[in-house]
C-alpha atoms as a PDB file:
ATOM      1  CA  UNK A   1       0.000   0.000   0.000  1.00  0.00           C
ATOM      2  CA  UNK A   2       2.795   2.245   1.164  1.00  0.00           C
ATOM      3  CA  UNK A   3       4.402   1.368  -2.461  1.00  0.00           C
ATOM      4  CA  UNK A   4       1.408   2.765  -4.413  1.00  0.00           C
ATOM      5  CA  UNK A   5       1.214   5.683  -2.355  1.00  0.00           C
ATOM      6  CA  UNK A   6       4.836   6.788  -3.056  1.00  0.00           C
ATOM      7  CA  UNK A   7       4.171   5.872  -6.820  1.00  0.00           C
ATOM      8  CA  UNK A   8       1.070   7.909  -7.102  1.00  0.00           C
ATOM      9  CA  UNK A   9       2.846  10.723  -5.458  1.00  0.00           C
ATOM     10  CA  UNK A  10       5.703  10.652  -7.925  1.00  0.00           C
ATOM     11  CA  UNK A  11       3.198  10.366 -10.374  1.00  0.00           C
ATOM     12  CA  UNK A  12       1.039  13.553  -9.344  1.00  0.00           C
ATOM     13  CA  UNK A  13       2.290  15.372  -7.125  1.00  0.00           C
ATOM     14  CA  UNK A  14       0.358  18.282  -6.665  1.00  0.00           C
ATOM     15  CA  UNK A  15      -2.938  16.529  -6.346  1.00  0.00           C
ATOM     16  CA  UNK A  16      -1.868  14.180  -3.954  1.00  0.00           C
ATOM     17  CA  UNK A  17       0.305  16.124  -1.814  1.00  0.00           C
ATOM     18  CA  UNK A  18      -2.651  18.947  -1.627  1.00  0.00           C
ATOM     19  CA  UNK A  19      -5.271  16.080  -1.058  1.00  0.00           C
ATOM     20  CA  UNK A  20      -3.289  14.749   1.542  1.00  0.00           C
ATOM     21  CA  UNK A  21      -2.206  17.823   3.200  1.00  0.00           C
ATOM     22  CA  UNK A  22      -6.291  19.024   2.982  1.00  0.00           C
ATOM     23  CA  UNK A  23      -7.374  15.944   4.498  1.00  0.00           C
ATOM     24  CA  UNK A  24      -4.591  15.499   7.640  1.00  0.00           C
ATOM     25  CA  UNK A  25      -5.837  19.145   8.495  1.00  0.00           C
ATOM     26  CA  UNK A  26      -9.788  18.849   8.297  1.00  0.00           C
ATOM     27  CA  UNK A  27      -8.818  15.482  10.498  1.00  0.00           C
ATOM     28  CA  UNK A  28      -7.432  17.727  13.047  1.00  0.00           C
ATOM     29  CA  UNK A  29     -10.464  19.861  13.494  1.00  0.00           C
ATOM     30  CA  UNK A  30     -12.650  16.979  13.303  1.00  0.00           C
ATOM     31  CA  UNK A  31     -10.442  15.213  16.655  1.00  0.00           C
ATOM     32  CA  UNK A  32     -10.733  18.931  18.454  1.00  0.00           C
ATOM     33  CA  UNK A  33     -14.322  18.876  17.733  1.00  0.00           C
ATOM     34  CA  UNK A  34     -14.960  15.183  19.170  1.00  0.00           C
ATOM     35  CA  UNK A  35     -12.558  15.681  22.141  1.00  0.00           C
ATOM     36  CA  UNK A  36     -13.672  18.766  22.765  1.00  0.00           C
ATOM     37  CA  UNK A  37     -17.680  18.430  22.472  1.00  0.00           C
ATOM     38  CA  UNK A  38     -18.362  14.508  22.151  1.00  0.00           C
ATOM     39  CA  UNK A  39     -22.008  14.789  21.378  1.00  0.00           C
ATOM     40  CA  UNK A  40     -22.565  16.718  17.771  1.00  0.00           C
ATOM     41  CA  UNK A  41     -19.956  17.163  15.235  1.00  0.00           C
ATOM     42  CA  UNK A  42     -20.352  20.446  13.228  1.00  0.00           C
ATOM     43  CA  UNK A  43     -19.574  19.250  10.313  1.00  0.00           C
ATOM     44  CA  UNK A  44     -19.878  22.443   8.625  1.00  0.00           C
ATOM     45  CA  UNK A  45     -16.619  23.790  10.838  1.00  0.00           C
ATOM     46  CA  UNK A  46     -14.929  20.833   9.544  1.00  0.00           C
ATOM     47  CA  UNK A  47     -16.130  22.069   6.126  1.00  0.00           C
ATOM     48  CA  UNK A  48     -14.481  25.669   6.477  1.00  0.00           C
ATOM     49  CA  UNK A  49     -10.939  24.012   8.057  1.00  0.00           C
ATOM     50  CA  UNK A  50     -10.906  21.939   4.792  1.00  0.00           C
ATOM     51  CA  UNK A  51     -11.780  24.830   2.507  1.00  0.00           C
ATOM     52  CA  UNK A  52      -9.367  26.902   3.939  1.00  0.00           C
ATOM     53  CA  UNK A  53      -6.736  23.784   3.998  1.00  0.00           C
ATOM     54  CA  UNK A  54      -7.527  22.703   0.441  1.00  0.00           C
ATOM     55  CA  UNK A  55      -7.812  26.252  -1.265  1.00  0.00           C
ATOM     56  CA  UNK A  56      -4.814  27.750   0.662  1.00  0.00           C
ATOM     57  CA  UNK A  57      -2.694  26.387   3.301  1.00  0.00           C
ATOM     58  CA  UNK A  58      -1.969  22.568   0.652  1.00  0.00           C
ATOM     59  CA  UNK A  59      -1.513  24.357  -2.691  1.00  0.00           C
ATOM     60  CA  UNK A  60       0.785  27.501  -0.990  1.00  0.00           C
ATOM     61  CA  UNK A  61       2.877  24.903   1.355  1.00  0.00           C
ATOM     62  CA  UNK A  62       3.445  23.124  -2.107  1.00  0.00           C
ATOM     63  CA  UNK A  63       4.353  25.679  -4.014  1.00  0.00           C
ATOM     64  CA  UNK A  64       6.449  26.886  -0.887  1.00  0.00           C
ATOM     65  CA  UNK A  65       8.730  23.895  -0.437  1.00  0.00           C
ATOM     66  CA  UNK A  66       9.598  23.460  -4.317  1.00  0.00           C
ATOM     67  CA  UNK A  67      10.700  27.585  -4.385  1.00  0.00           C
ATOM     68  CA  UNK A  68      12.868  26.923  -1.382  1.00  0.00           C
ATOM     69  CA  UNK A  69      14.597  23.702  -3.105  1.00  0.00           C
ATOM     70  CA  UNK A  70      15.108  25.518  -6.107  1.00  0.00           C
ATOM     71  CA  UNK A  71      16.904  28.594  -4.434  1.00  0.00           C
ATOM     72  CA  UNK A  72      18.479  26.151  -1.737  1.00  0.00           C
ATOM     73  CA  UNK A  73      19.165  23.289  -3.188  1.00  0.00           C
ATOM     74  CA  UNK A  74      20.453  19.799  -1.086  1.00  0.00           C
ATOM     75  CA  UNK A  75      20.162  19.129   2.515  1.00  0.00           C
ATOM     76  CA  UNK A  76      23.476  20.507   3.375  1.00  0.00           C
ATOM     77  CA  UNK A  77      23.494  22.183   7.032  1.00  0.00           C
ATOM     78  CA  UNK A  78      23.511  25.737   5.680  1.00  0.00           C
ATOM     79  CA  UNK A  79      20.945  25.101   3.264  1.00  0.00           C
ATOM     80  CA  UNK A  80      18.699  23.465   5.445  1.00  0.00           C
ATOM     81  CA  UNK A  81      19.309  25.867   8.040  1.00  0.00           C
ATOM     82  CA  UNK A  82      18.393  28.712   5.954  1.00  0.00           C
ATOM     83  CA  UNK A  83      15.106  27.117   4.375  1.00  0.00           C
ATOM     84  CA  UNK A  84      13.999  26.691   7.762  1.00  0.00           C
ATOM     85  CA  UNK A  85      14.718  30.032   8.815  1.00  0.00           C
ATOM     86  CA  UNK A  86      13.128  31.632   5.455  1.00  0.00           C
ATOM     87  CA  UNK A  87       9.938  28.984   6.310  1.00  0.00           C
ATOM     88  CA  UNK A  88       9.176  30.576  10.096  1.00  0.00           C
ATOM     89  CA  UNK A  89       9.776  34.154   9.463  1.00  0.00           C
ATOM     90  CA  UNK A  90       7.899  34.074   6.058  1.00  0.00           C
ATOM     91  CA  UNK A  91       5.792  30.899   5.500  1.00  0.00           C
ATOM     92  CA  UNK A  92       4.635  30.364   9.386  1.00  0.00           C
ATOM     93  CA  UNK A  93       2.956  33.887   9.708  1.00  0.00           C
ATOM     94  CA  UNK A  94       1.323  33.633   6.115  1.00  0.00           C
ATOM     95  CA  UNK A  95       0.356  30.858   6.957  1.00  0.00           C
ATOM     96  CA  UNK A  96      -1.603  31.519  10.729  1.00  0.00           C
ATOM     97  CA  UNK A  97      -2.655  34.778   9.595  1.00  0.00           C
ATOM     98  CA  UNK A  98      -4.583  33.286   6.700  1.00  0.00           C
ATOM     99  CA  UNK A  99      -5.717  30.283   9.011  1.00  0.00           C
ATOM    100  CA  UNK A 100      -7.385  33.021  11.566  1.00  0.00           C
ATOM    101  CA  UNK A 101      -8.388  35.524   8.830  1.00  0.00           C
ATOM    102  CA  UNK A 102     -10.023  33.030   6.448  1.00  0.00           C
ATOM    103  CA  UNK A 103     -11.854  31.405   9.424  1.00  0.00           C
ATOM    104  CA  UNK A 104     -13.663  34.021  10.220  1.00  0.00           C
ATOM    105  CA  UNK A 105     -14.774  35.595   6.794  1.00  0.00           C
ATOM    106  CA  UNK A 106     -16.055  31.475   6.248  1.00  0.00           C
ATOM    107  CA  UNK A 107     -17.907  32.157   9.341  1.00  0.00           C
ATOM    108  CA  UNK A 108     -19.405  35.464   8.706  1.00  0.00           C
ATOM    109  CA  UNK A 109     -17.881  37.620  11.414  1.00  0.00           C
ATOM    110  CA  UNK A 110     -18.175  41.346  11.123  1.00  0.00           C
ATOM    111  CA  UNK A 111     -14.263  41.835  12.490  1.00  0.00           C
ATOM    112  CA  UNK A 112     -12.408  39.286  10.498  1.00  0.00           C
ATOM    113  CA  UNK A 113      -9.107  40.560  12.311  1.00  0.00           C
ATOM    114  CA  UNK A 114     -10.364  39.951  15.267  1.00  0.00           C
ATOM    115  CA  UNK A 115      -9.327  36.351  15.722  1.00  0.00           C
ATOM    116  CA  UNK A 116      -5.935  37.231  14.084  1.00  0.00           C
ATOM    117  CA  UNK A 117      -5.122  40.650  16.462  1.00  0.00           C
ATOM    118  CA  UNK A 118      -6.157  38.152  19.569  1.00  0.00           C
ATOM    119  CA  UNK A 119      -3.952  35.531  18.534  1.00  0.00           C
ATOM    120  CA  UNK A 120      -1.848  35.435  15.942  1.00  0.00           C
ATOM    121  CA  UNK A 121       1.326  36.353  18.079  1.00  0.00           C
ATOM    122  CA  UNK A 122       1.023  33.679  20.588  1.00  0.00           C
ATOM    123  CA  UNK A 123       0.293  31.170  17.702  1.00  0.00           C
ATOM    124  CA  UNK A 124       3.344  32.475  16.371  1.00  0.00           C
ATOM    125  CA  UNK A 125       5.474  32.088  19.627  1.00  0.00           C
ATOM    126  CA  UNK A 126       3.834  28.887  20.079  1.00  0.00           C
ATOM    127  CA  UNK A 127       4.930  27.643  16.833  1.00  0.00           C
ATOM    128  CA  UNK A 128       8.516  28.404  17.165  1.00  0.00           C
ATOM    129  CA  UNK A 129       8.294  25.743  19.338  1.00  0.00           C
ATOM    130  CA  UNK A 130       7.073  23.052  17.163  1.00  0.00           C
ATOM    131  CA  UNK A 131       8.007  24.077  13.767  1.00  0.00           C
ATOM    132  CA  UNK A 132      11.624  24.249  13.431  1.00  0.00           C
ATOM    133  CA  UNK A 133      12.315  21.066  14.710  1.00  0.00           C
ATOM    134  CA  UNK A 134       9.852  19.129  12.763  1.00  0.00           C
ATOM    135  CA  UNK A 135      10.863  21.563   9.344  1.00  0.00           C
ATOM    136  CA  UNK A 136      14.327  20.900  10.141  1.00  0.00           C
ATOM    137  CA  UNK A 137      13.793  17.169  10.092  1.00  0.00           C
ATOM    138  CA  UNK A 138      11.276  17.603   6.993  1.00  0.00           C
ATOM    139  CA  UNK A 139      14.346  19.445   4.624  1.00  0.00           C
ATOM    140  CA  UNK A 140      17.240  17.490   6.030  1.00  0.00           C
ATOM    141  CA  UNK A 141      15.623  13.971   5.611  1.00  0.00           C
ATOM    142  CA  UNK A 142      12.487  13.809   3.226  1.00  0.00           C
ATOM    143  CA  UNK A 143      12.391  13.623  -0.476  1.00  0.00           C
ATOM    144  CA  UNK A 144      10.991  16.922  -2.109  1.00  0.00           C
ATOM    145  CA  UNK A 145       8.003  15.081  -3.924  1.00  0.00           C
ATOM    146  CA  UNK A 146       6.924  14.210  -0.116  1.00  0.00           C
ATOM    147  CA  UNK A 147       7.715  17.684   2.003  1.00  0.00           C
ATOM    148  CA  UNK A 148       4.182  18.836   1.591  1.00  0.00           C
ATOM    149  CA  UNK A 149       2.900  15.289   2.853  1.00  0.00           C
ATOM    150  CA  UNK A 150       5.162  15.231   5.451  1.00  0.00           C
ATOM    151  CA  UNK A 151       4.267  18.671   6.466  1.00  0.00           C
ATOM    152  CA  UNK A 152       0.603  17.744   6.434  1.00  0.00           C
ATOM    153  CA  UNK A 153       1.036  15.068   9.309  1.00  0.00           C
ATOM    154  CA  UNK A 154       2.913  17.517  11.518  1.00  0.00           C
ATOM    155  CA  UNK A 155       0.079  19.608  10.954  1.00  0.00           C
ATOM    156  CA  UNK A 156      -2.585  16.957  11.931  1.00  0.00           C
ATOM    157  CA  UNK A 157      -1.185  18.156  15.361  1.00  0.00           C
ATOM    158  CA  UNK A 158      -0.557  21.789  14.810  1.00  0.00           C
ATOM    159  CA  UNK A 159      -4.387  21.698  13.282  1.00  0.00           C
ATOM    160  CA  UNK A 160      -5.831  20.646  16.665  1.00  0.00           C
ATOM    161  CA  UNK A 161      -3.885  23.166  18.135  1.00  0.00           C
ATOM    162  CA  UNK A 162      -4.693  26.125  15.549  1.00  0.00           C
ATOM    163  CA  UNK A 163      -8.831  24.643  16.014  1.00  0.00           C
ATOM    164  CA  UNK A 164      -8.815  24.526  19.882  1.00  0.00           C
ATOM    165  CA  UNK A 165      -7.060  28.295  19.563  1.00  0.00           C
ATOM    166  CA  UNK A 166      -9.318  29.462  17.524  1.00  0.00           C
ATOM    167  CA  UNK A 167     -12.499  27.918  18.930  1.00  0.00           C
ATOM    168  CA  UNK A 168     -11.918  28.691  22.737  1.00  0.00           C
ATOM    169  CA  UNK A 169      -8.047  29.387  23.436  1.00  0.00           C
ATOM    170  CA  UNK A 170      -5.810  32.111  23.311  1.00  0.00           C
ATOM    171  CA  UNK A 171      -2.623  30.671  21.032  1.00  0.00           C
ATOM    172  CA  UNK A 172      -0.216  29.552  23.778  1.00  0.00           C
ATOM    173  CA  UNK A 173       0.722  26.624  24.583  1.00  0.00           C
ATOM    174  CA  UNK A 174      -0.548  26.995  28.199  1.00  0.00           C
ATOM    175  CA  UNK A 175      -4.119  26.911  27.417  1.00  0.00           C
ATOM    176  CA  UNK A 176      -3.287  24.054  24.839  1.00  0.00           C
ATOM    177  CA  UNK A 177      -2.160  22.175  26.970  1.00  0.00           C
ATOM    178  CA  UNK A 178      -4.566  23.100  30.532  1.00  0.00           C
ATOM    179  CA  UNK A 179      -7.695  21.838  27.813  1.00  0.00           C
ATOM    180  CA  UNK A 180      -5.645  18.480  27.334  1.00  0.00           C
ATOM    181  CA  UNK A 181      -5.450  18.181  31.187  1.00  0.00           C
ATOM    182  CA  UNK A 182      -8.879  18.953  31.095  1.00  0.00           C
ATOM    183  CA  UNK A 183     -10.133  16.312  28.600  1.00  0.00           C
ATOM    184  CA  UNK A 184      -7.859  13.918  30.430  1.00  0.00           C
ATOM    185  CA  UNK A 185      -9.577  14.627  34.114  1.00  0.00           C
ATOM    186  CA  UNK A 186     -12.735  14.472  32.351  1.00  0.00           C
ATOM    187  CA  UNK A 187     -12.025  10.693  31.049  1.00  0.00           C
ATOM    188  CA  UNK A 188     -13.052   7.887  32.945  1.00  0.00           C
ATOM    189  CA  UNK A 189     -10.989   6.388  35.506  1.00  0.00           C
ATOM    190  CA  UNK A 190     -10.250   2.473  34.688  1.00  0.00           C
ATOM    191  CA  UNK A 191     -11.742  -0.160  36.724  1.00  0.00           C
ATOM    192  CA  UNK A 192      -9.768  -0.973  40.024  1.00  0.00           C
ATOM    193  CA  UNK A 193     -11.587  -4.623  39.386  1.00  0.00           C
ATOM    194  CA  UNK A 194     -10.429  -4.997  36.053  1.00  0.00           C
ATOM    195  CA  UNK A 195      -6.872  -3.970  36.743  1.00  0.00           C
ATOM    196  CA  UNK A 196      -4.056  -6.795  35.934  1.00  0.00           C
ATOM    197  CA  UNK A 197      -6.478  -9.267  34.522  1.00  0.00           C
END
């Protein structure tokens, strides 16, 4: 299976690196929604994540990674070092302001800065401590026909984050994290009885 992935990814790369990418980060909203509300998805949220995934975040991360391998080429230190420096002071805040921005004209608001003035700083701080590492692994390691793929798993996580932030939190990684205590106090405790059967 793995096998015919790669081959159809070689073989169109654009459609399903941007499919992929689209799907891993609609996936993320729809886990925030069902850990965060576990009685009625609204699938029309998950609608807007994917739009804005699909139309923007999949086709500009793709065009993003091919511009930096053709002015940086290889996975030298330097090179890789400078594509992901280039990728969190450009790409990163393109890339949370649209998030934020496009949200809110998909949901109709009157202020659709509003979201983005609130937040878009501590997403960005936030992000500075999740992005490097995994773009740094993503340019020194994976194949360019992949980066976009690749990119769209990290952001499985990151899209969680960006929904929770957008839905309730404030972009740091405090209230992140103080909702997953939450959701994990709110879990069931296991059976003392059925312990070490």
């Amino acid at each position: 299976m793995l096998k015919a992935f790669l081959k159809q990814v070689k073989r169109f790369p654009w459609v399903t690196n941007v499919s992929m990418y689209g799907c891993l980060f609609a996936g993320g909203d729809f886990v925030h929604q069902w850990f965060s509300r576990r009685e009625e998805m609204d699938w029309r949220r998950t609608g807007r994540v994917a739009l804005v995934a699909f139309s923007f975040h999949g086709n500009f991360n793709y065009l993003w990674m091919r511009g930096l391998e053709r002015r940086f080429p290889g996975n030298s230190a330097s090179m890789v070092l400078r594509k992901v420096l280039l990728d969190q002071t450009i790409s990163s805040p393109i890339a949370t302001s649209v998030f934020y921005t496009g949200m809110s004209w998909l949901e109709g608001k009157d202020d659709i800065f509003q979201d983005w003035r609130e937040k878009f700083l501590n997403t960005y701080k936030t992000g500075l401590m999740y992005w490097p590492f995994m773009q740094l692994l993503n340019f020194a390691l994976v194949p360019l026909y992949l980066r976009t793929t690749v990119t769209g798993c990290c952001c499985f996580l990151w899209a969680i984050f960006l929904c929770f932030s957008q839905q309730s939190g404030d972009g740091t990684a405090t209230a992140a994290f103080a909702w997953a205590l939450d959701l994990k106090s709110g879990l069931p405790s296991p059976d003392p009885k059925n312990q070490g059967k």
